[in-house]
N, C-alpha and C. Protein backbone atom coordinates (compact mmCIF):
# COMPACT_ATOMS: atom_id res chain seq x y z
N UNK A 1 93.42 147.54 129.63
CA UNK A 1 92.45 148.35 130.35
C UNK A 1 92.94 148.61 131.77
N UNK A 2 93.38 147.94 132.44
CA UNK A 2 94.06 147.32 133.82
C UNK A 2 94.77 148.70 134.20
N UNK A 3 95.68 148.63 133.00
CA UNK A 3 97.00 149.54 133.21
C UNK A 3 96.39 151.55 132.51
N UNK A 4 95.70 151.47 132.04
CA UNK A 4 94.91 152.40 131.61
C UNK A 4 94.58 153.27 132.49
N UNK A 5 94.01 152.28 133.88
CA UNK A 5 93.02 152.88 135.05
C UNK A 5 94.34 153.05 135.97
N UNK A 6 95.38 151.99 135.49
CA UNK A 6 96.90 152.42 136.59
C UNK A 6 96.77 151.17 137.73
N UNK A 7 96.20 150.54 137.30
CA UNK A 7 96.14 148.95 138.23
C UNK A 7 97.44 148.26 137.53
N UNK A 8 98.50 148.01 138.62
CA UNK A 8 99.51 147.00 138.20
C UNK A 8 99.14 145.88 139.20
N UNK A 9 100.16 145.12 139.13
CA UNK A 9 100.37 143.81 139.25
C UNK A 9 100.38 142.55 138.74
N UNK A 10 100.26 141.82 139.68
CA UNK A 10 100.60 140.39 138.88
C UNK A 10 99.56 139.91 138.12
N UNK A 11 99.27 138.57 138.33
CA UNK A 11 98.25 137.32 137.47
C UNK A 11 96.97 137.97 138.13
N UNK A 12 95.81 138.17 137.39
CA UNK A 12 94.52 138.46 138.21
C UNK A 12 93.59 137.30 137.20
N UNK A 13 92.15 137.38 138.10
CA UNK A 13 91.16 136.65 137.72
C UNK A 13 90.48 137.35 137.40
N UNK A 14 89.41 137.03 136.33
CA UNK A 14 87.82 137.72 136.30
C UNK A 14 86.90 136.91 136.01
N UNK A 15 85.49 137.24 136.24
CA UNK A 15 84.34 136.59 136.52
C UNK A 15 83.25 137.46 135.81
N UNK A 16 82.60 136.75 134.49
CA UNK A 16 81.91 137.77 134.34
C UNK A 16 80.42 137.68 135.32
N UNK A 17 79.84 139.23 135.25
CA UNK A 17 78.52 139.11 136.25
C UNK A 17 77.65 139.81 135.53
N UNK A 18 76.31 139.22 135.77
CA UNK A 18 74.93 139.52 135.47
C UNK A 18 74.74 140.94 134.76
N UNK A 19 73.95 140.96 133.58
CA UNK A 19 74.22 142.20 133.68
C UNK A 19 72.70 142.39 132.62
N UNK A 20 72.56 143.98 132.18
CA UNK A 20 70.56 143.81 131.17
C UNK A 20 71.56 144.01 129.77
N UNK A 21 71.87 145.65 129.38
CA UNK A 21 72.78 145.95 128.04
C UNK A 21 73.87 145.59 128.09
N UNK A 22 74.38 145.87 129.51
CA UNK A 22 76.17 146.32 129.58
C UNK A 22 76.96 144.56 129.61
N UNK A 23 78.20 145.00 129.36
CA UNK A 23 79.18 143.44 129.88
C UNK A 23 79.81 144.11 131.34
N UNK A 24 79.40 143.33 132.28
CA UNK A 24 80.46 143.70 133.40
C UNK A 24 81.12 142.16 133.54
N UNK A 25 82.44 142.77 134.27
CA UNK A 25 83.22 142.05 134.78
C UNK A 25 83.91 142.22 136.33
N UNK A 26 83.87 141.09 136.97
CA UNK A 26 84.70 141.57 138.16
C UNK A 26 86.24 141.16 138.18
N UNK A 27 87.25 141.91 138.67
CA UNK A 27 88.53 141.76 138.12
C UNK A 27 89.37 141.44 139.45
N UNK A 28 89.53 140.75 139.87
CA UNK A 28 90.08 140.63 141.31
C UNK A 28 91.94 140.60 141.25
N UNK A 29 92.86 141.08 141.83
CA UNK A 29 94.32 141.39 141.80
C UNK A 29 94.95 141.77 143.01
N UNK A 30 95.42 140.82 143.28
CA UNK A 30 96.87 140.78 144.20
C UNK A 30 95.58 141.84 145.56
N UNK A 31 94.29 141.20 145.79
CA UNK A 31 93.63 140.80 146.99
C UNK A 31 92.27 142.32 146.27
N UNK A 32 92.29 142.70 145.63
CA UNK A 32 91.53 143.96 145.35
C UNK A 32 90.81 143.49 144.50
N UNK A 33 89.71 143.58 144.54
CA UNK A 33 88.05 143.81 143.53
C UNK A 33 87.83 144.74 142.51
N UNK A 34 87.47 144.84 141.44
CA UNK A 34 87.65 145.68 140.46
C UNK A 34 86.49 145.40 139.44
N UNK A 35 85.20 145.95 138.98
CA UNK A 35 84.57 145.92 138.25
C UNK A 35 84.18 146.86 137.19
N UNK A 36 84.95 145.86 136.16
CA UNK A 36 85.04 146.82 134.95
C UNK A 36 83.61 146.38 133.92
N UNK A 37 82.78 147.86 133.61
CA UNK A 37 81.88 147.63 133.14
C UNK A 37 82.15 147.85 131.43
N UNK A 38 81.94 147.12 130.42
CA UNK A 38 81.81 147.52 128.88
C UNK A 38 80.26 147.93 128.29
N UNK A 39 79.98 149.06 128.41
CA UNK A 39 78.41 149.65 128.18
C UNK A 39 78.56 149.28 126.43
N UNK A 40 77.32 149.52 125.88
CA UNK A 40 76.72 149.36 124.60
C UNK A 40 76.04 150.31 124.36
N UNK A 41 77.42 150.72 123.65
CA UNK A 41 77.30 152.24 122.94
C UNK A 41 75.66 152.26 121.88
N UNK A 42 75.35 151.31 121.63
CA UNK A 42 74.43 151.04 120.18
C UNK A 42 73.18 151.28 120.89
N UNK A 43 73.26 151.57 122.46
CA UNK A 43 71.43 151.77 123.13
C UNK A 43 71.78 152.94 123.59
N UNK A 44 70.19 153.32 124.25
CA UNK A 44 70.36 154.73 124.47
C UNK A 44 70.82 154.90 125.83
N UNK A 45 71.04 153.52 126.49
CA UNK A 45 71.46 153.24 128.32
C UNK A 45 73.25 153.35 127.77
N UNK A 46 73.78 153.53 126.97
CA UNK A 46 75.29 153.32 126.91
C UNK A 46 75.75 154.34 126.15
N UNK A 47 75.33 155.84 126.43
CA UNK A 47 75.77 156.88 126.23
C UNK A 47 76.72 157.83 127.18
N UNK A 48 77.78 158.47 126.32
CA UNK A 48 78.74 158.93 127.32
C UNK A 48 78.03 159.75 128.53
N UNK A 49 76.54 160.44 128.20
CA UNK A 49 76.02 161.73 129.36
C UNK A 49 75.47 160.28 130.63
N UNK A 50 75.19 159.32 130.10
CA UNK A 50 74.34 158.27 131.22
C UNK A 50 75.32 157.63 131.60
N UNK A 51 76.62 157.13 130.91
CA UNK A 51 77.76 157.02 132.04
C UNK A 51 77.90 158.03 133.16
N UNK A 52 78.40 158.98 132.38
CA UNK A 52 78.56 159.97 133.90
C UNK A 52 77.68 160.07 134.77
N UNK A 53 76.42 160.27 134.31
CA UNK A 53 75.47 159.98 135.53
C UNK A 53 75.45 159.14 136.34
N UNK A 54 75.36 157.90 135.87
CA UNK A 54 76.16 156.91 136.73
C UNK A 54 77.04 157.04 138.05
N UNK A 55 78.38 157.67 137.02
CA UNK A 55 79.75 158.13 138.31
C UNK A 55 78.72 159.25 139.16
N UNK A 56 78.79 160.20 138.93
CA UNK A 56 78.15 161.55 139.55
C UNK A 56 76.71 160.77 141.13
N UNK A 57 75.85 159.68 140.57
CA UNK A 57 74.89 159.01 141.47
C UNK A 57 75.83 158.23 142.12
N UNK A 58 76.69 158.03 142.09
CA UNK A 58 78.21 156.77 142.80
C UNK A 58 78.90 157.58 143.78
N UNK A 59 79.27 159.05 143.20
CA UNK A 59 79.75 159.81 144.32
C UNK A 59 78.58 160.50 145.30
N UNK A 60 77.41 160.98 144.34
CA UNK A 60 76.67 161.42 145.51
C UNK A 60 76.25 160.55 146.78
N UNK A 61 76.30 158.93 146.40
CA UNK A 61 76.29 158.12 147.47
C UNK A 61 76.93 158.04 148.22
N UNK A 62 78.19 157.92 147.90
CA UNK A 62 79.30 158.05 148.81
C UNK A 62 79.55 158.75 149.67
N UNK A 63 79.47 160.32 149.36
CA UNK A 63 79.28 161.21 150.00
C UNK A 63 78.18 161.40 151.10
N UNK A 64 77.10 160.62 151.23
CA UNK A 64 76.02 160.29 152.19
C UNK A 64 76.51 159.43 152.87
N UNK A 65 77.87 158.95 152.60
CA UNK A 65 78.05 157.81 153.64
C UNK A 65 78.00 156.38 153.25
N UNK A 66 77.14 156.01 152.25
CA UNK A 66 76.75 154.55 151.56
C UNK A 66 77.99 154.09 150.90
N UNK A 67 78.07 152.83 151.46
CA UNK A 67 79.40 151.78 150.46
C UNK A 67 79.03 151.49 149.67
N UNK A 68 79.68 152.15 148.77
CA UNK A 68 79.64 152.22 147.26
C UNK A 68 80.74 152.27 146.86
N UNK A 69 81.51 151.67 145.43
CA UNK A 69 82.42 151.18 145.10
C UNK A 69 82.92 152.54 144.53
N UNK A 70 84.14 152.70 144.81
CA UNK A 70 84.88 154.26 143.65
C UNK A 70 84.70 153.84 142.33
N UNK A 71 84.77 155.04 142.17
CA UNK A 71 84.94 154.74 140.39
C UNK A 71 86.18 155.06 140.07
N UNK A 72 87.00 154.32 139.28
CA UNK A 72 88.30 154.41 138.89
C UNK A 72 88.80 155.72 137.80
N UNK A 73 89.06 156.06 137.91
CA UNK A 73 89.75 157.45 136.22
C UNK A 73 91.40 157.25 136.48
N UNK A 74 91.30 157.49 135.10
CA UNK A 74 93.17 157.49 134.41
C UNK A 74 93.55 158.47 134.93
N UNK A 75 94.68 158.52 134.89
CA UNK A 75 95.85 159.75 134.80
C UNK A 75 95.31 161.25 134.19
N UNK A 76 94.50 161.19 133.27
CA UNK A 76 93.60 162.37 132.82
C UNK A 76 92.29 162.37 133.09
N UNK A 77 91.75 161.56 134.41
CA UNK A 77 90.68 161.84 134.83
C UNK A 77 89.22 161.46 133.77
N UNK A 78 89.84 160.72 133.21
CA UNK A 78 88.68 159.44 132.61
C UNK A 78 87.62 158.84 133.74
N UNK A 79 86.80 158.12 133.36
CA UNK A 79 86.42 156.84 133.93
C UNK A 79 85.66 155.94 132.89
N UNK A 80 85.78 156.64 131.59
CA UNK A 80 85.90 155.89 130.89
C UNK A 80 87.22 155.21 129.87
N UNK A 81 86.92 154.44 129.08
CA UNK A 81 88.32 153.96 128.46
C UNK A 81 87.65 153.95 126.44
């Protein structure tokens, strides 16, 4: 998944964190934070249109200024995997 999003490096850690449907994880590497979420496709909260919504409410924050974490995309402009 790591290399998917284009994250190299060495040995990393993860931690999983709290979560209601989804599995998140936080992925920490060579000093960088990384939280990779696994949604559940099988509810109606883990559909590809409510991911993007997601990203799309992540950038509109951002764009106001609020620290908010990027969202990662592949080489073809994923952000999902």
């Amino acid at each position: 998944i790591l290399e998917y999003f284009q994250i190299a490096g060495g040995p990393f850690r993860w931690a999983e964190l709290d979560s209601f449907d989804d599995r998140n994880l936080r992925v920490t590497l060579e000093g960088a934070t990384y939280v990779v979420k696994a949604h559940n496709g099988l509810l109606p909260s883990g559909s590809l249109e409510r991911l993007q919504a997601q990203d799309q409410l992540i950038a509109r924050l951002r764009e106001q200024g609020l620290p908010v974490p990027d969202v990662l995309r592949s080489s073809e402009g994923s952000s999902t995997f």
